[in-house]
PDB file of N, CA and C in Angstrom:
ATOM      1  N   UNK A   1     182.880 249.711 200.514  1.00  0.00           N
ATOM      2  CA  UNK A   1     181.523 250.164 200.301  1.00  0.00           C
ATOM      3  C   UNK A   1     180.568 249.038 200.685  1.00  0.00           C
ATOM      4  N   UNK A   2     179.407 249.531 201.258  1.00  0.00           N
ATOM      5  CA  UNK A   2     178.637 248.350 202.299  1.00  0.00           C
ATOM      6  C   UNK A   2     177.569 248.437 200.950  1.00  0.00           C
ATOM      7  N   UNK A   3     176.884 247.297 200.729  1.00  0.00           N
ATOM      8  CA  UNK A   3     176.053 246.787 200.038  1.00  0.00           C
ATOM      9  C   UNK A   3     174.734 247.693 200.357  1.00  0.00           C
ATOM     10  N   UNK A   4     174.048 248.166 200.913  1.00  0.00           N
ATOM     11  CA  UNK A   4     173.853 249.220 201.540  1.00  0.00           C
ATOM     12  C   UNK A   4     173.715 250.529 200.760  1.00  0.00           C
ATOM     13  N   UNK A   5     175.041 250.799 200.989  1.00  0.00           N
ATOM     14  CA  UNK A   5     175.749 252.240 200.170  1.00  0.00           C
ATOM     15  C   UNK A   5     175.267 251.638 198.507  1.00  0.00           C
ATOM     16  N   UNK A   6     175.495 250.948 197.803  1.00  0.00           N
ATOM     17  CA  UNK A   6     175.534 250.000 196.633  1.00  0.00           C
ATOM     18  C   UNK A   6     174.308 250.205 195.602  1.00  0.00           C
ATOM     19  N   UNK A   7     172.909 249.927 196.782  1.00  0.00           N
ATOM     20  CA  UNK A   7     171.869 249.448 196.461  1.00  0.00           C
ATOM     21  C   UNK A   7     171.556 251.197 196.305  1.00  0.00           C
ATOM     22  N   UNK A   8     171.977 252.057 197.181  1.00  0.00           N
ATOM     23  CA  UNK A   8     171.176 253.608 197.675  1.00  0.00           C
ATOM     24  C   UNK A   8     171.278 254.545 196.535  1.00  0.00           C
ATOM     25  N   UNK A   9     173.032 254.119 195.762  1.00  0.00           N
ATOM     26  CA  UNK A   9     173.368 254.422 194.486  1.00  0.00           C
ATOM     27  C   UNK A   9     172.445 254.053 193.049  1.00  0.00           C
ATOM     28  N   UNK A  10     172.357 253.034 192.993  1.00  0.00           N
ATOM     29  CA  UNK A  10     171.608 252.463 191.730  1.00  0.00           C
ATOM     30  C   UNK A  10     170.186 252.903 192.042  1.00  0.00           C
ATOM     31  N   UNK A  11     169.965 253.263 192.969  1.00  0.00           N
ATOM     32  CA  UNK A  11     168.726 253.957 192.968  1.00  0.00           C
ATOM     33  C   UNK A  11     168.508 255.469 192.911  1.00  0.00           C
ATOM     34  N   UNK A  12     169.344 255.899 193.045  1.00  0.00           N
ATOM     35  CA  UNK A  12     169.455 257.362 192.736  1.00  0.00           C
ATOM     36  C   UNK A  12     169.960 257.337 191.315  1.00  0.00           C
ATOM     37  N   UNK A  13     170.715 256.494 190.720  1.00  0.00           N
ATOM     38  CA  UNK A  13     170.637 256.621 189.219  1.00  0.00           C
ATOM     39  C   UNK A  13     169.626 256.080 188.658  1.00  0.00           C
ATOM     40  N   UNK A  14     168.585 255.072 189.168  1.00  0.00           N
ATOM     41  CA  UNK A  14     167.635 255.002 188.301  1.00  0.00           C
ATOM     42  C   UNK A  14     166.597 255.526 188.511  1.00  0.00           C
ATOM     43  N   UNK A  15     166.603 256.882 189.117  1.00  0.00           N
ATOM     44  CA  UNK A  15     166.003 257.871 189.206  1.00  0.00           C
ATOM     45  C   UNK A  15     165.642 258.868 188.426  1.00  0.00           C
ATOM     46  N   UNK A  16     166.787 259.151 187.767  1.00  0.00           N
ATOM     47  CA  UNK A  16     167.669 259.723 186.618  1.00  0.00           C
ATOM     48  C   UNK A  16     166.535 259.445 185.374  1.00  0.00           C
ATOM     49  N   UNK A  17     165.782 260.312 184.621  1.00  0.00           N
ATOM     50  CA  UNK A  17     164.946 260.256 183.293  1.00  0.00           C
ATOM     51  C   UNK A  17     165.419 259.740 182.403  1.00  0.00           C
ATOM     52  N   UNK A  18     167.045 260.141 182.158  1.00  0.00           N
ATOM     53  CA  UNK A  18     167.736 259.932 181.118  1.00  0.00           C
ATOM     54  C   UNK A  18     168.131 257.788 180.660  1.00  0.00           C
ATOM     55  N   UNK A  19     168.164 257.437 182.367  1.00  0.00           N
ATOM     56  CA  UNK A  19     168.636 256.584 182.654  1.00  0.00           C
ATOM     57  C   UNK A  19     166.882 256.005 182.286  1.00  0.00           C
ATOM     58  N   UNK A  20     166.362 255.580 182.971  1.00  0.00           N
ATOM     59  CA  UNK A  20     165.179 255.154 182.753  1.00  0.00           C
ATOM     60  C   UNK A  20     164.627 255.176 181.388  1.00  0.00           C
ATOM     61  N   UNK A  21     164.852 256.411 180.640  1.00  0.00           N
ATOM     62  CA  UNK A  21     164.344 255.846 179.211  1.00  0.00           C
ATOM     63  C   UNK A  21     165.370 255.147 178.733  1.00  0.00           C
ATOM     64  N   UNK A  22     166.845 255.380 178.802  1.00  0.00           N
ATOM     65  CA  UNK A  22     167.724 254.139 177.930  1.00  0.00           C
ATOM     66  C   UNK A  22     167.064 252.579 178.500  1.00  0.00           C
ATOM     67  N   UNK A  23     167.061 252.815 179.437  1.00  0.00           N
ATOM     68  CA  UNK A  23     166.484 250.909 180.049  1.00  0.00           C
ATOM     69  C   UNK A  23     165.272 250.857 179.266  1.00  0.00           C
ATOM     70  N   UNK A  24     164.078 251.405 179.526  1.00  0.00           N
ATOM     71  CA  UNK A  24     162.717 250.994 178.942  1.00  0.00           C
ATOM     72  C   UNK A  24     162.927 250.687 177.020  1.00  0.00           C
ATOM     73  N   UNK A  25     164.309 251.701 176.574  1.00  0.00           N
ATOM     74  CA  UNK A  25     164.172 251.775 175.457  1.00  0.00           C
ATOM     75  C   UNK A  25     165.001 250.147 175.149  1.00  0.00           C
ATOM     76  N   UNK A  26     165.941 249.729 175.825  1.00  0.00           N
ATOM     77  CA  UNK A  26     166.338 248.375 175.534  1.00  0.00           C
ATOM     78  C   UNK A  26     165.381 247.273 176.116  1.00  0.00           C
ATOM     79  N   UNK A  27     164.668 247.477 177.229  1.00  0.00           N
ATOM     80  CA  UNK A  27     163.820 246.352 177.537  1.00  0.00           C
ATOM     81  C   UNK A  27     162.633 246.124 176.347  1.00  0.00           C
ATOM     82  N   UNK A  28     162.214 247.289 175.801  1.00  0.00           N
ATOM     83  CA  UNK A  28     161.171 247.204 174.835  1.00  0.00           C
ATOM     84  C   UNK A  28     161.551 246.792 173.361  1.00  0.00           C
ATOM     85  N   UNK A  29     162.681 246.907 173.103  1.00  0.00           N
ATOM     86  CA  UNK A  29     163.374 246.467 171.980  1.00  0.00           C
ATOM     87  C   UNK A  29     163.933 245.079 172.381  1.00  0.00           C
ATOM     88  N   UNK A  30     163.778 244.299 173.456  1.00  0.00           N
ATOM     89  CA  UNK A  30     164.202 242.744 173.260  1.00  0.00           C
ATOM     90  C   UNK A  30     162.768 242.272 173.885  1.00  0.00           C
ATOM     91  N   UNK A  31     162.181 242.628 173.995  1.00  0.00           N
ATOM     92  CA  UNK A  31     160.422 242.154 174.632  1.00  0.00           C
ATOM     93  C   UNK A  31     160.121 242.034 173.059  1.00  0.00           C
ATOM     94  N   UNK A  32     160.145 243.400 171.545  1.00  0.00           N
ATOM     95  CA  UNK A  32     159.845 243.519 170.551  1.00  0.00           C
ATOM     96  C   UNK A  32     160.205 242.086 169.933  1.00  0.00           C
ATOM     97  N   UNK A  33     161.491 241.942 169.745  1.00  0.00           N
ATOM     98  CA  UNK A  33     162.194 241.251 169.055  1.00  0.00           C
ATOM     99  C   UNK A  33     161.864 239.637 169.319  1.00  0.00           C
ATOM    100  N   UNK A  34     161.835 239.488 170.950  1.00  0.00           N
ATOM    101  CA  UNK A  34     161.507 237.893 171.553  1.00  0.00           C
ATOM    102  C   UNK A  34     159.846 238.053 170.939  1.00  0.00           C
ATOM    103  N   UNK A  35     159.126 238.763 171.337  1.00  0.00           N
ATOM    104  CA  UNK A  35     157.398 238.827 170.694  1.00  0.00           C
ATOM    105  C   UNK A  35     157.845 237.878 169.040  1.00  0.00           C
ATOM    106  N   UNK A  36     158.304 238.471 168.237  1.00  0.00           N
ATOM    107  CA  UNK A  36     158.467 238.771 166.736  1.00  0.00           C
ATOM    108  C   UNK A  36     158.671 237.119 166.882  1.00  0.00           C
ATOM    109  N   UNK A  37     159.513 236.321 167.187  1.00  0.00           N
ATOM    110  CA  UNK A  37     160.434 235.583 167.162  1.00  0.00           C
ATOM    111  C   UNK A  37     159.322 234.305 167.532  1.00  0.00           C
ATOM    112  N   UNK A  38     158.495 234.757 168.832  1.00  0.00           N
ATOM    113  CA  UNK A  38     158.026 233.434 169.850  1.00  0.00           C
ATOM    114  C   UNK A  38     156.126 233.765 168.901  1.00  0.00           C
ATOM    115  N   UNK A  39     156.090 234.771 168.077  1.00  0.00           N
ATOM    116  CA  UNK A  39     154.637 234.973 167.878  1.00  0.00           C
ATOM    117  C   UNK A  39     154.182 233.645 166.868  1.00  0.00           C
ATOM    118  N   UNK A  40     153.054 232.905 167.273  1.00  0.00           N
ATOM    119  CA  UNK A  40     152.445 232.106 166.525  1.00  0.00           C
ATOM    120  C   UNK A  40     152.256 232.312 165.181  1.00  0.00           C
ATOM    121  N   UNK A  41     151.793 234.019 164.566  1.00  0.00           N
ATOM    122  CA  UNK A  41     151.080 234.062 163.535  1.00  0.00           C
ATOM    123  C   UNK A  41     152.567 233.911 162.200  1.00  0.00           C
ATOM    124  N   UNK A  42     151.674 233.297 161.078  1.00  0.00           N
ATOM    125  CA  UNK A  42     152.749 233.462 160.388  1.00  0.00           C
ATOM    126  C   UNK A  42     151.890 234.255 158.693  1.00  0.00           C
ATOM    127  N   UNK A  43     152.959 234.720 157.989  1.00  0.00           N
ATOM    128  CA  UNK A  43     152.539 235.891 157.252  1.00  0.00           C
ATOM    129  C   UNK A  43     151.959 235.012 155.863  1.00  0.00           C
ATOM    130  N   UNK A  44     151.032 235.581 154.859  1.00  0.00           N
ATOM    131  CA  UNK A  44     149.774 235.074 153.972  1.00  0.00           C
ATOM    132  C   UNK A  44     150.797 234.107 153.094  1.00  0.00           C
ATOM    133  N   UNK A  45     152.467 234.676 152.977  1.00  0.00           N
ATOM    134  CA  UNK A  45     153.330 234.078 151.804  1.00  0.00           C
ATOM    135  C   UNK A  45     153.823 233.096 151.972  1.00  0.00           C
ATOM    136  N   UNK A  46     153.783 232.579 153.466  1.00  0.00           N
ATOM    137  CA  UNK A  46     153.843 230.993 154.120  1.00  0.00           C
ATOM    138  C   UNK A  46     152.685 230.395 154.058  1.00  0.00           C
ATOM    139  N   UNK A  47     152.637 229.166 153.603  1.00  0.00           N
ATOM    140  CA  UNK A  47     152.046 228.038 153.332  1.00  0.00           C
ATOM    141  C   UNK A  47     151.723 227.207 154.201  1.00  0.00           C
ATOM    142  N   UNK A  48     150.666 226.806 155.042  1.00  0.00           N
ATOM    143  CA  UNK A  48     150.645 226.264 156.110  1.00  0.00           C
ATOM    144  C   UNK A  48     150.577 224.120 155.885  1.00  0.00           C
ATOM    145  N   UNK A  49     151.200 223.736 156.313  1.00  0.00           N
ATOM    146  CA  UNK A  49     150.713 222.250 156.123  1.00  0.00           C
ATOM    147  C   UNK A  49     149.342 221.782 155.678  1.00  0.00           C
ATOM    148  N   UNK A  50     149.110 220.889 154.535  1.00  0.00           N
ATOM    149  CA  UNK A  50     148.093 220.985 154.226  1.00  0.00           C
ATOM    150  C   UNK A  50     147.168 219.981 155.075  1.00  0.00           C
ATOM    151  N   UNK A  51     145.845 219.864 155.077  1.00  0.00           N
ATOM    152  CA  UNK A  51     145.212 219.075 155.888  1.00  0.00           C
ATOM    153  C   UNK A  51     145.189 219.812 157.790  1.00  0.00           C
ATOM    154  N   UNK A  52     146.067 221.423 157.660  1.00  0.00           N
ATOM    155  CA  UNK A  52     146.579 221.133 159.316  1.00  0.00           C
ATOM    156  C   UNK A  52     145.291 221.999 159.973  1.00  0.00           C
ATOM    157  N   UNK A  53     145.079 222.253 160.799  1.00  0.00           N
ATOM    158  CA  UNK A  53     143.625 222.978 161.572  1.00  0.00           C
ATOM    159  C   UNK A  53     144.244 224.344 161.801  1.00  0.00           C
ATOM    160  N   UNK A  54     143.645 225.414 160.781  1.00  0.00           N
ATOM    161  CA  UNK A  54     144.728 226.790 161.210  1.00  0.00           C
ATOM    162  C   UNK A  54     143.355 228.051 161.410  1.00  0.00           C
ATOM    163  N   UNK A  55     143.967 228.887 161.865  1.00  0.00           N
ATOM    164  CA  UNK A  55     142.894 229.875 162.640  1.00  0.00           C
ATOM    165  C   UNK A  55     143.255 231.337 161.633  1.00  0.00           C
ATOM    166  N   UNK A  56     142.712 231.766 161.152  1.00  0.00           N
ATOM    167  CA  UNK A  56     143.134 232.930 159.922  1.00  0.00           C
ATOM    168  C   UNK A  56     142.538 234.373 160.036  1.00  0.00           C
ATOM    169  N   UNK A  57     143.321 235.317 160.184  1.00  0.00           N
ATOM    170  CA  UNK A  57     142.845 236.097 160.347  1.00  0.00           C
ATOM    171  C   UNK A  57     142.415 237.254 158.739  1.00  0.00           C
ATOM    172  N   UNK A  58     141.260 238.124 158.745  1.00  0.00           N
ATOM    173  CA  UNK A  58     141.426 239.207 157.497  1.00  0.00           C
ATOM    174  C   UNK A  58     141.377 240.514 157.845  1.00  0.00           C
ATOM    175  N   UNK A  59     141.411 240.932 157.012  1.00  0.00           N
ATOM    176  CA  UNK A  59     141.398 242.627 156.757  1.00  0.00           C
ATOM    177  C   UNK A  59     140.577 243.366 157.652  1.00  0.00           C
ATOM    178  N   UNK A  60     139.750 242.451 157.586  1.00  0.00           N
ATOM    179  CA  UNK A  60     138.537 242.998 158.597  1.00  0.00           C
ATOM    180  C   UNK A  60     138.646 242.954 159.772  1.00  0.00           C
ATOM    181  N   UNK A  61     139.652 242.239 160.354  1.00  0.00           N
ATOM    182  CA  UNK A  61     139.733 241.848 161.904  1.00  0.00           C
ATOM    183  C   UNK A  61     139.118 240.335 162.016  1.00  0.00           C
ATOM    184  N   UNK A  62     138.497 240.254 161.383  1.00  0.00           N
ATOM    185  CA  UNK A  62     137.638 238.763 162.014  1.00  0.00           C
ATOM    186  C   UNK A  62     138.631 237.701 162.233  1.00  0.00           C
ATOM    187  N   UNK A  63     137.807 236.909 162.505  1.00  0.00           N
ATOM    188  CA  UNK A  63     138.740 235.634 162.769  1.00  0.00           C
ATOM    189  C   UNK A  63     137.767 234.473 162.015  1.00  0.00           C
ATOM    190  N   UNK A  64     138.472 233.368 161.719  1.00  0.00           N
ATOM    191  CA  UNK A  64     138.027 232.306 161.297  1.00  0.00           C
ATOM    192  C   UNK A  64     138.562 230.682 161.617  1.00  0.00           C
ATOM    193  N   UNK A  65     138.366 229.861 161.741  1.00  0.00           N
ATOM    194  CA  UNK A  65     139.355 228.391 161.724  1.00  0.00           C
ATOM    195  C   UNK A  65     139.396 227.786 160.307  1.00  0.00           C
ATOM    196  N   UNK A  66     140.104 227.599 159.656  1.00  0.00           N
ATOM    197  CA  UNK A  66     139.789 226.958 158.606  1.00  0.00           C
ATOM    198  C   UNK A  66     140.666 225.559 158.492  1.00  0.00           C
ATOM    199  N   UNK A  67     140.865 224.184 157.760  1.00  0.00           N
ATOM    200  CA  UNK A  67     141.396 223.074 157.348  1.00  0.00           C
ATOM    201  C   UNK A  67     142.149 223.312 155.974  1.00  0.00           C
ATOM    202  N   UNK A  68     143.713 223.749 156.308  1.00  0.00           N
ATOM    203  CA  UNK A  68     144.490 223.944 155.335  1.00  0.00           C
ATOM    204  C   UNK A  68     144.343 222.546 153.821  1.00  0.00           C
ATOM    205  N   UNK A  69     143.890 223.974 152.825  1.00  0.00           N
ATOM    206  CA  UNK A  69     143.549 222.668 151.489  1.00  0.00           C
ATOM    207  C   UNK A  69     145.308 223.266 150.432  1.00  0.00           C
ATOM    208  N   UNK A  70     145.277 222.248 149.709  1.00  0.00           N
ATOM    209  CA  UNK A  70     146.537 222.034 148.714  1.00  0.00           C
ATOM    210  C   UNK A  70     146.266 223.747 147.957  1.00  0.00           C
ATOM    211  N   UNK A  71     144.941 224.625 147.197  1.00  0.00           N
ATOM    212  CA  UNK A  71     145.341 225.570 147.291  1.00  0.00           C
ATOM    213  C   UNK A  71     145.002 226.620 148.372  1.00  0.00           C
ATOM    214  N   UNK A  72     145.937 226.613 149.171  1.00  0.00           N
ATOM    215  CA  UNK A  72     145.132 227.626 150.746  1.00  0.00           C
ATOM    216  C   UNK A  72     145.690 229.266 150.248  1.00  0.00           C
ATOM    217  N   UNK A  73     146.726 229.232 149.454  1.00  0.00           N
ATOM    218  CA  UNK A  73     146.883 230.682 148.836  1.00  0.00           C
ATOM    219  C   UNK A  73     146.577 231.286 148.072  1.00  0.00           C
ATOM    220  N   UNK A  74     145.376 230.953 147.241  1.00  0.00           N
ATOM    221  CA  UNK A  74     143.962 231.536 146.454  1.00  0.00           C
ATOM    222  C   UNK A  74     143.289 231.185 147.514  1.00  0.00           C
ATOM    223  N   UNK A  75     143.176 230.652 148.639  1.00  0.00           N
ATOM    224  CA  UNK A  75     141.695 231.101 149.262  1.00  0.00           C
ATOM    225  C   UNK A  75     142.021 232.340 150.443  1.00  0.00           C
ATOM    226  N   UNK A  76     143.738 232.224 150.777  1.00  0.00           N
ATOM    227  CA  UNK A  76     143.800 233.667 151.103  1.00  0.00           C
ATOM    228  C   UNK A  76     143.967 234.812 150.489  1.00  0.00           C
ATOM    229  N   UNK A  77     144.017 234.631 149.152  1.00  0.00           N
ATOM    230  CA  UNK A  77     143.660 235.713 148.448  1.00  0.00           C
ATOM    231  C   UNK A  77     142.224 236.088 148.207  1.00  0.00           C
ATOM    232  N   UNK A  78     141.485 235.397 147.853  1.00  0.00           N
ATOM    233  CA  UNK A  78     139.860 235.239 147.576  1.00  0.00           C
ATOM    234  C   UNK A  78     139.266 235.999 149.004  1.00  0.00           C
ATOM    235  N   UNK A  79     139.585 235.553 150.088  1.00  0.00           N
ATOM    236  CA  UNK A  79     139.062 236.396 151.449  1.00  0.00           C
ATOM    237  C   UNK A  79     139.906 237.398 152.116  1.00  0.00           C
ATOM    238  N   UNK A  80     141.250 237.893 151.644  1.00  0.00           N
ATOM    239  CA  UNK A  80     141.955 239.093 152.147  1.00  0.00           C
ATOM    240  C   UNK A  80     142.543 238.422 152.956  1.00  0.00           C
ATOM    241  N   UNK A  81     143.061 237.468 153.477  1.00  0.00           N
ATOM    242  CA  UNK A  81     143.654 237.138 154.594  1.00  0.00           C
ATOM    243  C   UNK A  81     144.699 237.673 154.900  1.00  0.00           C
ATOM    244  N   UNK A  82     144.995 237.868 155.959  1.00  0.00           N
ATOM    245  CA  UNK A  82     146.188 238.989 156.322  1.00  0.00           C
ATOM    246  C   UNK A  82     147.457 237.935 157.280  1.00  0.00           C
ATOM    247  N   UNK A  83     146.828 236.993 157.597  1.00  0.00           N
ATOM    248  CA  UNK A  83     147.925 236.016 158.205  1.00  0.00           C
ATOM    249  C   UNK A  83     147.129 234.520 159.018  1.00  0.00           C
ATOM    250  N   UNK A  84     147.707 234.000 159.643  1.00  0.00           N
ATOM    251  CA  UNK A  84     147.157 232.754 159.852  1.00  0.00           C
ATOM    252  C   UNK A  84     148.234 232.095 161.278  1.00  0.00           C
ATOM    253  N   UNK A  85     147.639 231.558 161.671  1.00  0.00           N
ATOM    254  CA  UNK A  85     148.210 230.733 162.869  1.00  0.00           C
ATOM    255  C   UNK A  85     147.776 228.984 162.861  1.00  0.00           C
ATOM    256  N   UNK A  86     148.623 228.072 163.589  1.00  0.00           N
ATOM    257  CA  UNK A  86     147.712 226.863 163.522  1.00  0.00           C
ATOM    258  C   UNK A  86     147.391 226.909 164.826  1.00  0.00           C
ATOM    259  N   UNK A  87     145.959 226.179 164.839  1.00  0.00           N
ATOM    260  CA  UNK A  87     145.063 226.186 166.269  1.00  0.00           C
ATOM    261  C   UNK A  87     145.756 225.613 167.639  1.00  0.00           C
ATOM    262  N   UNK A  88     146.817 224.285 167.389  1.00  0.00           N
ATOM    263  CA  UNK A  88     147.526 224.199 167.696  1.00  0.00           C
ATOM    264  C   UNK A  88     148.534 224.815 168.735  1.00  0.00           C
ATOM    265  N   UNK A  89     148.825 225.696 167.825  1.00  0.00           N
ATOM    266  CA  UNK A  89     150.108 226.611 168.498  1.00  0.00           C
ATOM    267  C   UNK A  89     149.597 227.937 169.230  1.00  0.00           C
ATOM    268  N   UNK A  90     148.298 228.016 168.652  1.00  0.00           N
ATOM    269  CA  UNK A  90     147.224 228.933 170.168  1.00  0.00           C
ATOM    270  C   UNK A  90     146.504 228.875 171.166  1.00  0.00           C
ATOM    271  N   UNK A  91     146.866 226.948 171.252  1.00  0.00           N
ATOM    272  CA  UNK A  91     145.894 226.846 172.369  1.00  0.00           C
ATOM    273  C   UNK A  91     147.104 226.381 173.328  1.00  0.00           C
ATOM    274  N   UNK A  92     148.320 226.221 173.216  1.00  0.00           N
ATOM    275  CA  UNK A  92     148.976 225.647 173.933  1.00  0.00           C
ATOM    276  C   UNK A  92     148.955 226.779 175.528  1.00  0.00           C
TER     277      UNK A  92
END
């Protein structure tokens, strides 16, 4: 079989609906998973270094920068904060 013949095949199967959603459905489930894994933000019940320059997001959508203090988890409770990133790790 000529390389040719090879290439003419895999294209007529990924032609195939059936075939195409199993792929999109595994490419989107390790795109999900690497996202989850490589994402900056981290969730309100992590504690960020204190003193460190972190960017916080709330309820509202907004955004803010704030200077992580010794209690930073009453002040994300006090403003709804929904998660936080350090500035750091978003500007890279």
């Amino acid at each position: 079989m000529k390389l040719k013949d090879i290439v003419s095949q895999l294209a007529n199967r990924i032609n195939q609906p059936h075939v195409i959603e199993c792929y999109l459905r595994k490419v989107y489930a390790k795109g999900y998973e690497n996202g989850r894994k490589e994402s900056p933000w981290h969730e309100v019940s992590e504690e960020p270094k204190k003193g460190e320059h972190i960017c916080v997001q709330f309820s509202s959508g907004n955004l803010t920068s704030w200077y992580a203090t010794s209690n930073i988890r009453k002040d994300f409770e006090d403003y709804n904060a929904i998660r936080w990133a350090y500035v750091s790790d978003l500007i890279k």
